[in-house]
PDB file of N, CA and C in Angstrom:
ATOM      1  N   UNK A   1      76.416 152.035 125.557  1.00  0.00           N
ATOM      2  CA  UNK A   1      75.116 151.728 126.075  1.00  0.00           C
ATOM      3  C   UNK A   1      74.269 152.984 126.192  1.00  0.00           C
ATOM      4  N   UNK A   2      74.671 154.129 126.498  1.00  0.00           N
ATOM      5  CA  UNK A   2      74.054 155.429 126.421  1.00  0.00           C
ATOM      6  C   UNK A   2      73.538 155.883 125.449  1.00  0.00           C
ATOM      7  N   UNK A   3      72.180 155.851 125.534  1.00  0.00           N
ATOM      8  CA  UNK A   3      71.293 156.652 124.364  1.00  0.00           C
ATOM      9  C   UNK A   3      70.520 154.676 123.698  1.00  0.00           C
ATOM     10  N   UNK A   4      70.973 153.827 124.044  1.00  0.00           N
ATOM     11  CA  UNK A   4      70.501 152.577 123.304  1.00  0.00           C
ATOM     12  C   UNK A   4      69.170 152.084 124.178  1.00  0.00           C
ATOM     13  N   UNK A   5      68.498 151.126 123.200  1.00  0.00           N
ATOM     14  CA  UNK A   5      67.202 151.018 124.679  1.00  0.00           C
ATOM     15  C   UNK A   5      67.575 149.619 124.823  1.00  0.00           C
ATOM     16  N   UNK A   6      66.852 149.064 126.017  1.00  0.00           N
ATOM     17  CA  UNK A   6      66.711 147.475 126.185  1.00  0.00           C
ATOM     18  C   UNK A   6      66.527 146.618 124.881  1.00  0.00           C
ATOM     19  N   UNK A   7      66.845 145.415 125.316  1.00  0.00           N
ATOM     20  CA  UNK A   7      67.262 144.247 124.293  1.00  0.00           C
ATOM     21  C   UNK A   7      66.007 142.936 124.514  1.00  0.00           C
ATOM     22  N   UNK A   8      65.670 142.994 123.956  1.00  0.00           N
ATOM     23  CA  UNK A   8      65.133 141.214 124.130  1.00  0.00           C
ATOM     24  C   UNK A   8      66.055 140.342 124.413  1.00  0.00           C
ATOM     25  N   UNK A   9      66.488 139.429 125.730  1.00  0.00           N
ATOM     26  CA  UNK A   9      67.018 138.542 125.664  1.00  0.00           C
ATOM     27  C   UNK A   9      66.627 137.119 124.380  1.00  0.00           C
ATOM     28  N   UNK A  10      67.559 136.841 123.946  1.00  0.00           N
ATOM     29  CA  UNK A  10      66.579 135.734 122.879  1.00  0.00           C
ATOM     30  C   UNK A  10      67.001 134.123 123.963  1.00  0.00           C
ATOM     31  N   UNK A  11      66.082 133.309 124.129  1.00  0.00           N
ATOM     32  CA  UNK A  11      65.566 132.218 124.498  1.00  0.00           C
ATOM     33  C   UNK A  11      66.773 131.205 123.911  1.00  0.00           C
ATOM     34  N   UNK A  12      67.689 130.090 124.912  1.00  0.00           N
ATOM     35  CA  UNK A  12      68.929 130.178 124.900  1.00  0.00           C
ATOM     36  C   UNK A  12      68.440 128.346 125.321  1.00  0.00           C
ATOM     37  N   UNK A  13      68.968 127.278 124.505  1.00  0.00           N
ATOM     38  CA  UNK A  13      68.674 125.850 124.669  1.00  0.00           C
ATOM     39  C   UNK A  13      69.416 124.966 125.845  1.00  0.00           C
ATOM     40  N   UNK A  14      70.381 125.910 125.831  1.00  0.00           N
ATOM     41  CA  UNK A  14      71.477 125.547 126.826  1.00  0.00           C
ATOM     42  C   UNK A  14      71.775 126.375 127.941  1.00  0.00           C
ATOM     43  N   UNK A  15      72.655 125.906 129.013  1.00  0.00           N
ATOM     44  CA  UNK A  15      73.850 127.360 129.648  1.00  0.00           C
ATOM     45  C   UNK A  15      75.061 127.194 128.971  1.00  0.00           C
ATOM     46  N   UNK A  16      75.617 126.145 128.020  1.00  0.00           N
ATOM     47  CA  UNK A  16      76.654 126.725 127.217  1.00  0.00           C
ATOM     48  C   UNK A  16      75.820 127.650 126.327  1.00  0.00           C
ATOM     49  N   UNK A  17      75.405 127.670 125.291  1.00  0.00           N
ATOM     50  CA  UNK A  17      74.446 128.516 124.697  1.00  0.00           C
ATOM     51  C   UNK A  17      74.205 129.829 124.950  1.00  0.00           C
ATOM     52  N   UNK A  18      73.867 129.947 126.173  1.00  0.00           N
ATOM     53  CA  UNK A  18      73.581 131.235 127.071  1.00  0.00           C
ATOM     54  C   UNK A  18      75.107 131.832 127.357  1.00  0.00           C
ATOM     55  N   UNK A  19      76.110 130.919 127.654  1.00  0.00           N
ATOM     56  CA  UNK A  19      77.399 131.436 127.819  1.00  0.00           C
ATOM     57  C   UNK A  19      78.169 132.499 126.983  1.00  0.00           C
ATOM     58  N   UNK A  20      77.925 131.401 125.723  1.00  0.00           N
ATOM     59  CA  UNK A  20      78.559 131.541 124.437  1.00  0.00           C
ATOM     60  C   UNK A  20      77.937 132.769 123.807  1.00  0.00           C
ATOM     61  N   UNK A  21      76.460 133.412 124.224  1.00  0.00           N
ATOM     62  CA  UNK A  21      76.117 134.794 123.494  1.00  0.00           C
ATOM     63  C   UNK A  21      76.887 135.543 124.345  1.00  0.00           C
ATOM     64  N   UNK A  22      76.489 135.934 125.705  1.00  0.00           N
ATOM     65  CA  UNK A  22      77.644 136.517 126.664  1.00  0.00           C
ATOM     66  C   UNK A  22      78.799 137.092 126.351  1.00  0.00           C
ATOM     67  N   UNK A  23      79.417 135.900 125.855  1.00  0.00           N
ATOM     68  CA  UNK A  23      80.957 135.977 125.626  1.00  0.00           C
ATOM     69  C   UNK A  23      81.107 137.341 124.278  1.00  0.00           C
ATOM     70  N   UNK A  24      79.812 137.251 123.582  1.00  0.00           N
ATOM     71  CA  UNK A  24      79.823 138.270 122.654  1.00  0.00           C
ATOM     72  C   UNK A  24      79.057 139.307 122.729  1.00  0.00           C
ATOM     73  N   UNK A  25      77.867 139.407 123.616  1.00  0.00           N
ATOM     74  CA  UNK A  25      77.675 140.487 124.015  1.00  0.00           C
ATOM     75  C   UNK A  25      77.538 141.239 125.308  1.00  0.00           C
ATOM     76  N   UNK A  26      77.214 142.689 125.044  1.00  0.00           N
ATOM     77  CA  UNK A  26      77.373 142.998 126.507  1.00  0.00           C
ATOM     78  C   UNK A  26      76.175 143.014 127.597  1.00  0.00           C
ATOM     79  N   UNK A  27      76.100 142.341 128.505  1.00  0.00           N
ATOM     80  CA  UNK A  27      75.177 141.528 129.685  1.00  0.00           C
ATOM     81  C   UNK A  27      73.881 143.036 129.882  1.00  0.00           C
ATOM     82  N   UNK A  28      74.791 144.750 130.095  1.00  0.00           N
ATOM     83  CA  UNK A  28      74.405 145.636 130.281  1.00  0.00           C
ATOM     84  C   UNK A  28      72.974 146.111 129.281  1.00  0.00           C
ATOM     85  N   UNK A  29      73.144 145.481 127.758  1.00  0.00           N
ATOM     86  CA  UNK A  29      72.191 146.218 127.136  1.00  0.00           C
ATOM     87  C   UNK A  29      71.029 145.469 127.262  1.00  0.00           C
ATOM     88  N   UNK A  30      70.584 144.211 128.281  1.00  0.00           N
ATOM     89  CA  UNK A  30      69.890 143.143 128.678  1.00  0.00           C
ATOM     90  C   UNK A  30      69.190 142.919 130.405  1.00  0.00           C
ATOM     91  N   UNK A  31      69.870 144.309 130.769  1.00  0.00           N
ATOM     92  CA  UNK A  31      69.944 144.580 131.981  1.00  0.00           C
ATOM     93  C   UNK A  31      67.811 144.614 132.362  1.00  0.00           C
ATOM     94  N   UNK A  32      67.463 145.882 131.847  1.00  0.00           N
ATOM     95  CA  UNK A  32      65.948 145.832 131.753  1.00  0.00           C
ATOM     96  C   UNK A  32      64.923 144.878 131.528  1.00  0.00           C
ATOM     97  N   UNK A  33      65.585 143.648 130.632  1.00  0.00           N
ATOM     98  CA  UNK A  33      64.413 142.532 130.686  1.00  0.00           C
ATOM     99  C   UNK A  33      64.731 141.651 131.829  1.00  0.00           C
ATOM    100  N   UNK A  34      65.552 141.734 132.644  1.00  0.00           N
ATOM    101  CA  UNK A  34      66.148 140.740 133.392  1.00  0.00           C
ATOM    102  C   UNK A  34      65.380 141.368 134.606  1.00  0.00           C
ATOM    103  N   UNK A  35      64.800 139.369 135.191  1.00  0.00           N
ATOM    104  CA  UNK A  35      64.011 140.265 137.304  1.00  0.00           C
ATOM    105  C   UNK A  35      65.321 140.381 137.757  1.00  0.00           C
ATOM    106  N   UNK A  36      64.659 141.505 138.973  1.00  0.00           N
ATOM    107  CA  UNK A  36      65.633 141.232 139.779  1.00  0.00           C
ATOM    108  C   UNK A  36      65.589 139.768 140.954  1.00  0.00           C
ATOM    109  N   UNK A  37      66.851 139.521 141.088  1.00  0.00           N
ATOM    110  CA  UNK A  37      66.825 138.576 142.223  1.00  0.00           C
ATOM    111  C   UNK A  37      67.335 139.162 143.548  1.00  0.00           C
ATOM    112  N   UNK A  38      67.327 137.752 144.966  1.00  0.00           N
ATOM    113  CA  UNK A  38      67.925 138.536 145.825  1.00  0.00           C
ATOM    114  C   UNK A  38      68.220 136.867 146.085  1.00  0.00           C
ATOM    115  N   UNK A  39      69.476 136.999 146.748  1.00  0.00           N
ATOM    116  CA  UNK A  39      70.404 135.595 147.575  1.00  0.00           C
ATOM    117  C   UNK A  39      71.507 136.244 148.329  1.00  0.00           C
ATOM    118  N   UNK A  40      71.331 135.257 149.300  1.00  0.00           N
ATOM    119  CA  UNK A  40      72.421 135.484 150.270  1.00  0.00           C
ATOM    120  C   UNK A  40      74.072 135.218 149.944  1.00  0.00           C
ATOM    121  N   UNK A  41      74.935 135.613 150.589  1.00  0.00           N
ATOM    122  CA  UNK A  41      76.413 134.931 150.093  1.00  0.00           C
ATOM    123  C   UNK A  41      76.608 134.711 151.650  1.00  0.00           C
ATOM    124  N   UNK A  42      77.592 133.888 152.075  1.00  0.00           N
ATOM    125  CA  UNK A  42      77.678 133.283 153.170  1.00  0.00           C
ATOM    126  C   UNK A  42      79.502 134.208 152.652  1.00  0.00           C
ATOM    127  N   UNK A  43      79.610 135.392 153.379  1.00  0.00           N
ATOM    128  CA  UNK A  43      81.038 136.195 153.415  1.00  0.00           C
ATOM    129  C   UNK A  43      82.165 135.299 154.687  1.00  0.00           C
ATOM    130  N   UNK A  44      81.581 134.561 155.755  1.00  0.00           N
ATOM    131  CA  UNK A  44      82.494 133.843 156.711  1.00  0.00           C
ATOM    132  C   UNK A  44      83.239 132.750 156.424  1.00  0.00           C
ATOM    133  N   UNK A  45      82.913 131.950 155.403  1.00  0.00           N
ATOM    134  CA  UNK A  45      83.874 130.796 154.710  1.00  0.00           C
ATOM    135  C   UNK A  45      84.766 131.762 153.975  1.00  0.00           C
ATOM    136  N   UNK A  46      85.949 131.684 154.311  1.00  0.00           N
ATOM    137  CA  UNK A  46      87.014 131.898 153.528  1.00  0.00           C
ATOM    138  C   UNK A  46      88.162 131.050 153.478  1.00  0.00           C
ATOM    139  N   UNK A  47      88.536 131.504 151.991  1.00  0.00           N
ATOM    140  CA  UNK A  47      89.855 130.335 151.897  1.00  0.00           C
ATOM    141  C   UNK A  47      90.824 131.358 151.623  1.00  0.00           C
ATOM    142  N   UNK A  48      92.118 130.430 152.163  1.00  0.00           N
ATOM    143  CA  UNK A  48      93.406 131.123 152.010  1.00  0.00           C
ATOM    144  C   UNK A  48      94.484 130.596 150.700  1.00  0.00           C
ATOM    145  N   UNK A  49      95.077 131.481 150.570  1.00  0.00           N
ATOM    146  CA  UNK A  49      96.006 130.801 149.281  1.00  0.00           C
ATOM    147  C   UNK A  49      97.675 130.564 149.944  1.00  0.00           C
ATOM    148  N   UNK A  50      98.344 129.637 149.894  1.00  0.00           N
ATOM    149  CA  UNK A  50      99.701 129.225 150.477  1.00  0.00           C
ATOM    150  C   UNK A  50     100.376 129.199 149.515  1.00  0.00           C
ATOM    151  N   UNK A  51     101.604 129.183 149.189  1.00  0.00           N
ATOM    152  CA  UNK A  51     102.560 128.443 148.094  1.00  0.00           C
ATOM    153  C   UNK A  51     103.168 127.740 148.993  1.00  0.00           C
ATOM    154  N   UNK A  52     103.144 126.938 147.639  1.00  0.00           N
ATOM    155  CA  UNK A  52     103.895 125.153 148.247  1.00  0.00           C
ATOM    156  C   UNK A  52     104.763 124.771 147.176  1.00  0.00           C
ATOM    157  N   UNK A  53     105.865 124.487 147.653  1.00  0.00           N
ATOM    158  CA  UNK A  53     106.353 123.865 146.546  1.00  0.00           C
ATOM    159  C   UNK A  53     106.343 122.860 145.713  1.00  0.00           C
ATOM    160  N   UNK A  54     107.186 123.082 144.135  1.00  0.00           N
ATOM    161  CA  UNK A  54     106.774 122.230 142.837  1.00  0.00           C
ATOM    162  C   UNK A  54     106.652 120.725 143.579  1.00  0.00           C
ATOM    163  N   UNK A  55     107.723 120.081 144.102  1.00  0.00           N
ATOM    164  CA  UNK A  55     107.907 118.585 144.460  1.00  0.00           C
ATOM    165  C   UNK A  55     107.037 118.576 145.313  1.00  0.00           C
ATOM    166  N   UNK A  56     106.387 119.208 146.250  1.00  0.00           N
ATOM    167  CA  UNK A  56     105.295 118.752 147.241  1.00  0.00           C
ATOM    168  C   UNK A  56     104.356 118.813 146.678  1.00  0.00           C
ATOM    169  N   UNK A  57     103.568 119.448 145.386  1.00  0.00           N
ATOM    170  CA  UNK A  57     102.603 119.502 145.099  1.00  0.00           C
ATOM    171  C   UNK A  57     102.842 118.265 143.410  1.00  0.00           C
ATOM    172  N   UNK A  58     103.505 118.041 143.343  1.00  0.00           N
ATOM    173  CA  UNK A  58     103.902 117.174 142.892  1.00  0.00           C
ATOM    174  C   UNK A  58     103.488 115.950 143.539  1.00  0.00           C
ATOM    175  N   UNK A  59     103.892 115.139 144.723  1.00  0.00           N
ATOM    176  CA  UNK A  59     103.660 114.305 145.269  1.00  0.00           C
ATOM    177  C   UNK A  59     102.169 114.362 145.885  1.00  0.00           C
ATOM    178  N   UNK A  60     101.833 115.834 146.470  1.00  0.00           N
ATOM    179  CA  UNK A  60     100.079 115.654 146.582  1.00  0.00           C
ATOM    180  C   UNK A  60      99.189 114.989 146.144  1.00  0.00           C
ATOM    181  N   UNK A  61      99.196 115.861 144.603  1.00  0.00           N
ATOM    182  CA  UNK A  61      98.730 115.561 143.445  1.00  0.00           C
ATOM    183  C   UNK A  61      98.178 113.807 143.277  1.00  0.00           C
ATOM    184  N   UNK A  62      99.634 113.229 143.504  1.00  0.00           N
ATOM    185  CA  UNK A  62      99.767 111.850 142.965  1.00  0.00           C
ATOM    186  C   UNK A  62      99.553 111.220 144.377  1.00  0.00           C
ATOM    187  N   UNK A  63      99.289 111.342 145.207  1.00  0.00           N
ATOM    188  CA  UNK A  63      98.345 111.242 146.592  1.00  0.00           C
ATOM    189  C   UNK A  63      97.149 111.150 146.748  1.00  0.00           C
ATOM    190  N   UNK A  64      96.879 112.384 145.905  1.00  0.00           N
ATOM    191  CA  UNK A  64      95.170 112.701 146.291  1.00  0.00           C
ATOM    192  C   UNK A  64      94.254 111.804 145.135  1.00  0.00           C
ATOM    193  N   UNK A  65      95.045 111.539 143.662  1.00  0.00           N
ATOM    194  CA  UNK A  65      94.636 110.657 142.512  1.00  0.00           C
ATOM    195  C   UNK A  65      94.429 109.084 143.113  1.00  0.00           C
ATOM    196  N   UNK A  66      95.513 109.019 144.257  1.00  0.00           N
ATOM    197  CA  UNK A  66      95.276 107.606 144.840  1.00  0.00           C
ATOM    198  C   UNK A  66      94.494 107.134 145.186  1.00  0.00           C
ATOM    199  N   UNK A  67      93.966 108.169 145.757  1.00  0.00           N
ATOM    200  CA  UNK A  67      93.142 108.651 147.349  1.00  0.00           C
ATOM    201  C   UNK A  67      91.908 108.631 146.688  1.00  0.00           C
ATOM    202  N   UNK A  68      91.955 109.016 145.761  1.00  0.00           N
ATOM    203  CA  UNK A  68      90.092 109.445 144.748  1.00  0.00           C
ATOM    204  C   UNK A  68      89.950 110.719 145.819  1.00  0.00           C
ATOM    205  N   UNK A  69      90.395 111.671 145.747  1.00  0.00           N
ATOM    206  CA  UNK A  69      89.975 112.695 146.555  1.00  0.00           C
ATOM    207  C   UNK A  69      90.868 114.488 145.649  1.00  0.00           C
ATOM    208  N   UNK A  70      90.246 115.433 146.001  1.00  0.00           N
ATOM    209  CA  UNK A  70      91.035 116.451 145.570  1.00  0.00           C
ATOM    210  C   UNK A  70      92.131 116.699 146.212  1.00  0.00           C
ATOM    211  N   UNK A  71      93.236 117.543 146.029  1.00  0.00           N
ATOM    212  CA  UNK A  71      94.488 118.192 146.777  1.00  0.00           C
ATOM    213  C   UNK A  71      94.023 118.656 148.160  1.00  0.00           C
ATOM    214  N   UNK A  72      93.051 119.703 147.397  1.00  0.00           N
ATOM    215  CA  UNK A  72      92.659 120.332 148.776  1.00  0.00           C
ATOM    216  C   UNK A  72      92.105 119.579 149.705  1.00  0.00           C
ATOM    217  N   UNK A  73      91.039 118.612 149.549  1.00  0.00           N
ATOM    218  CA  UNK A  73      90.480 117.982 150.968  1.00  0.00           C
ATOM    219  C   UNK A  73      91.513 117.175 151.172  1.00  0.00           C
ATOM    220  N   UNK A  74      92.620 116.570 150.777  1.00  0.00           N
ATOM    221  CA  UNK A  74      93.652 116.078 151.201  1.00  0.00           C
ATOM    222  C   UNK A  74      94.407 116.676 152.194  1.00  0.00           C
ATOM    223  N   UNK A  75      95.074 118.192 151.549  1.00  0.00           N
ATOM    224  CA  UNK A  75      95.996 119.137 152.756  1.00  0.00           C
ATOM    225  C   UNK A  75      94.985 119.605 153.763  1.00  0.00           C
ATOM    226  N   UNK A  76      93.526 119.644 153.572  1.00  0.00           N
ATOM    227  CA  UNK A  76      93.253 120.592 154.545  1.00  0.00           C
ATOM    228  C   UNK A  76      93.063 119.114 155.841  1.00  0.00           C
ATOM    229  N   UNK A  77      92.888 117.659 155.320  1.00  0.00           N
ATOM    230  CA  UNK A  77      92.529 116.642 155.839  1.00  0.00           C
ATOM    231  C   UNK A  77      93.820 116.148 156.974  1.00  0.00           C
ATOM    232  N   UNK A  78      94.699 116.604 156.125  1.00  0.00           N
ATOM    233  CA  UNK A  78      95.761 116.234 157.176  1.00  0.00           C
ATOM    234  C   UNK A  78      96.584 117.165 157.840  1.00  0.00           C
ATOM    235  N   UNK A  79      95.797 118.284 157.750  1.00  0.00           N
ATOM    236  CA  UNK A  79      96.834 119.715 158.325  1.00  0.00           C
ATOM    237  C   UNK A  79      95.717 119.436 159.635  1.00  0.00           C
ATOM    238  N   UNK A  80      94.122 119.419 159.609  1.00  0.00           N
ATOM    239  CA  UNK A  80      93.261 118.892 160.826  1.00  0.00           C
ATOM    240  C   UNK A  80      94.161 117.973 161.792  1.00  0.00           C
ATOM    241  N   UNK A  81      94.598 116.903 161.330  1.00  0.00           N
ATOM    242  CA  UNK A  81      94.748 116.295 161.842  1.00  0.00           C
ATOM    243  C   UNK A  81      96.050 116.383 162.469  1.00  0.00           C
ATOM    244  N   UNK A  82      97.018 116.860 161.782  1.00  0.00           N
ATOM    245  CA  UNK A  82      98.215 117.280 162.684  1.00  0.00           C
ATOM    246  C   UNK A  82      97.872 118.092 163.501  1.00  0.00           C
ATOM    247  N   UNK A  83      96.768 119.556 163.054  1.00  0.00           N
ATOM    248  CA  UNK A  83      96.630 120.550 164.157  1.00  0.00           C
ATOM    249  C   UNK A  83      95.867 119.645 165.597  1.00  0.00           C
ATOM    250  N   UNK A  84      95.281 118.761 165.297  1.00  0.00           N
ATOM    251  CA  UNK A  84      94.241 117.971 166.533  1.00  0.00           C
ATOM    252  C   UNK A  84      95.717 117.156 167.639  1.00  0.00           C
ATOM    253  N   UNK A  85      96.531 116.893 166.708  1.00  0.00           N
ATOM    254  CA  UNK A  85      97.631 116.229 167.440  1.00  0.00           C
ATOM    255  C   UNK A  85      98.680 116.837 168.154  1.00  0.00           C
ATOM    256  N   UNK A  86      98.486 118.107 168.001  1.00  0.00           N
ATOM    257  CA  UNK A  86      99.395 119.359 168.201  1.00  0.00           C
ATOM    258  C   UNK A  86      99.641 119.221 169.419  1.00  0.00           C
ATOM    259  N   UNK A  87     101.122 119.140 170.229  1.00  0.00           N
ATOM    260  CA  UNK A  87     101.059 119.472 171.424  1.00  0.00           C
ATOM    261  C   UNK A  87     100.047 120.555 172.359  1.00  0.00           C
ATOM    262  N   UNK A  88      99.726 120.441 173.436  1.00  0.00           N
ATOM    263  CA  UNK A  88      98.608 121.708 174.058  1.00  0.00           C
ATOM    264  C   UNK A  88      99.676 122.406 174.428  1.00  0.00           C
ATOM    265  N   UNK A  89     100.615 122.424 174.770  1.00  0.00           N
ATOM    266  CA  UNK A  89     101.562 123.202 175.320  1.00  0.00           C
ATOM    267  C   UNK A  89     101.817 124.257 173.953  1.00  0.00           C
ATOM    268  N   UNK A  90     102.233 124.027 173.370  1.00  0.00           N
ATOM    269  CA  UNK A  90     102.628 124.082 171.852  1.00  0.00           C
ATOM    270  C   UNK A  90     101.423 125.730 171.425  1.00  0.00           C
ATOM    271  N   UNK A  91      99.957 125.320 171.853  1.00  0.00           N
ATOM    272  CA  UNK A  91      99.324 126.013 171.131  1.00  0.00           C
ATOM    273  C   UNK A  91      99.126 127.264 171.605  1.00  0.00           C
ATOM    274  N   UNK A  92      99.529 128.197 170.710  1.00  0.00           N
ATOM    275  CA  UNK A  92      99.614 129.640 171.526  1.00  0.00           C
ATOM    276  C   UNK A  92      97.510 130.400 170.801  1.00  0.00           C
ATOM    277  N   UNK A  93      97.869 131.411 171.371  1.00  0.00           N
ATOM    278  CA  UNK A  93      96.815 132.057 170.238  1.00  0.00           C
ATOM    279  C   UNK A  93      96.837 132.202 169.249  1.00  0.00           C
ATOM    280  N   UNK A  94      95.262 132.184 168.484  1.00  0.00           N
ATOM    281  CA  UNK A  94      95.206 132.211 166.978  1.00  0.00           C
ATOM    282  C   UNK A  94      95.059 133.907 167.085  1.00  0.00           C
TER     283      UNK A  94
END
């Protein structure tokens, strides 16, 4: 990119389209015709990653297809609900 000048982005029919030049060139020599933007990211939603095992996610799976719903709003649907049922005694600090 050093020593090269800005690029004309060329006018793209699609976002596969737009993808698919991407994929072949580099975003950097396109940098100058592009505004800048500004947006927020919301950094406090976070997700965690668990391993679970093959047969439980196995049976999820074929749970949540039942269900018309994803895995995840499934486990996180019924981990709520066990945590809501949780003994009070039971609950120490998070």
């Amino acid at each position: 990119m050093a020593g090269s000048s800005a690029h004309n982005l060329p006018q793209h029919t699609s976002l596969d389209e737009h993808v698919a030049f991407f994929d072949d060139h580099d975003m950097g020599d396109y940098l100058e015709g592009m505004a800048e933007v500004e947006f927020a990211v919301d950094i406090k939603n976070r997700k965690h990653l668990v391993a679970i095992e093959e047969e439980i996610v196995s049976k999820l799976t074929e749970i949540a297809r039942t269900e018309q719903v994803t895995a995840e709003a499934l486990i996180n649907s019924w981990l709520k609900e066990r945590i809501s049922n949780y003994p009070k005694e039971h609950k120490g600090a998070t």
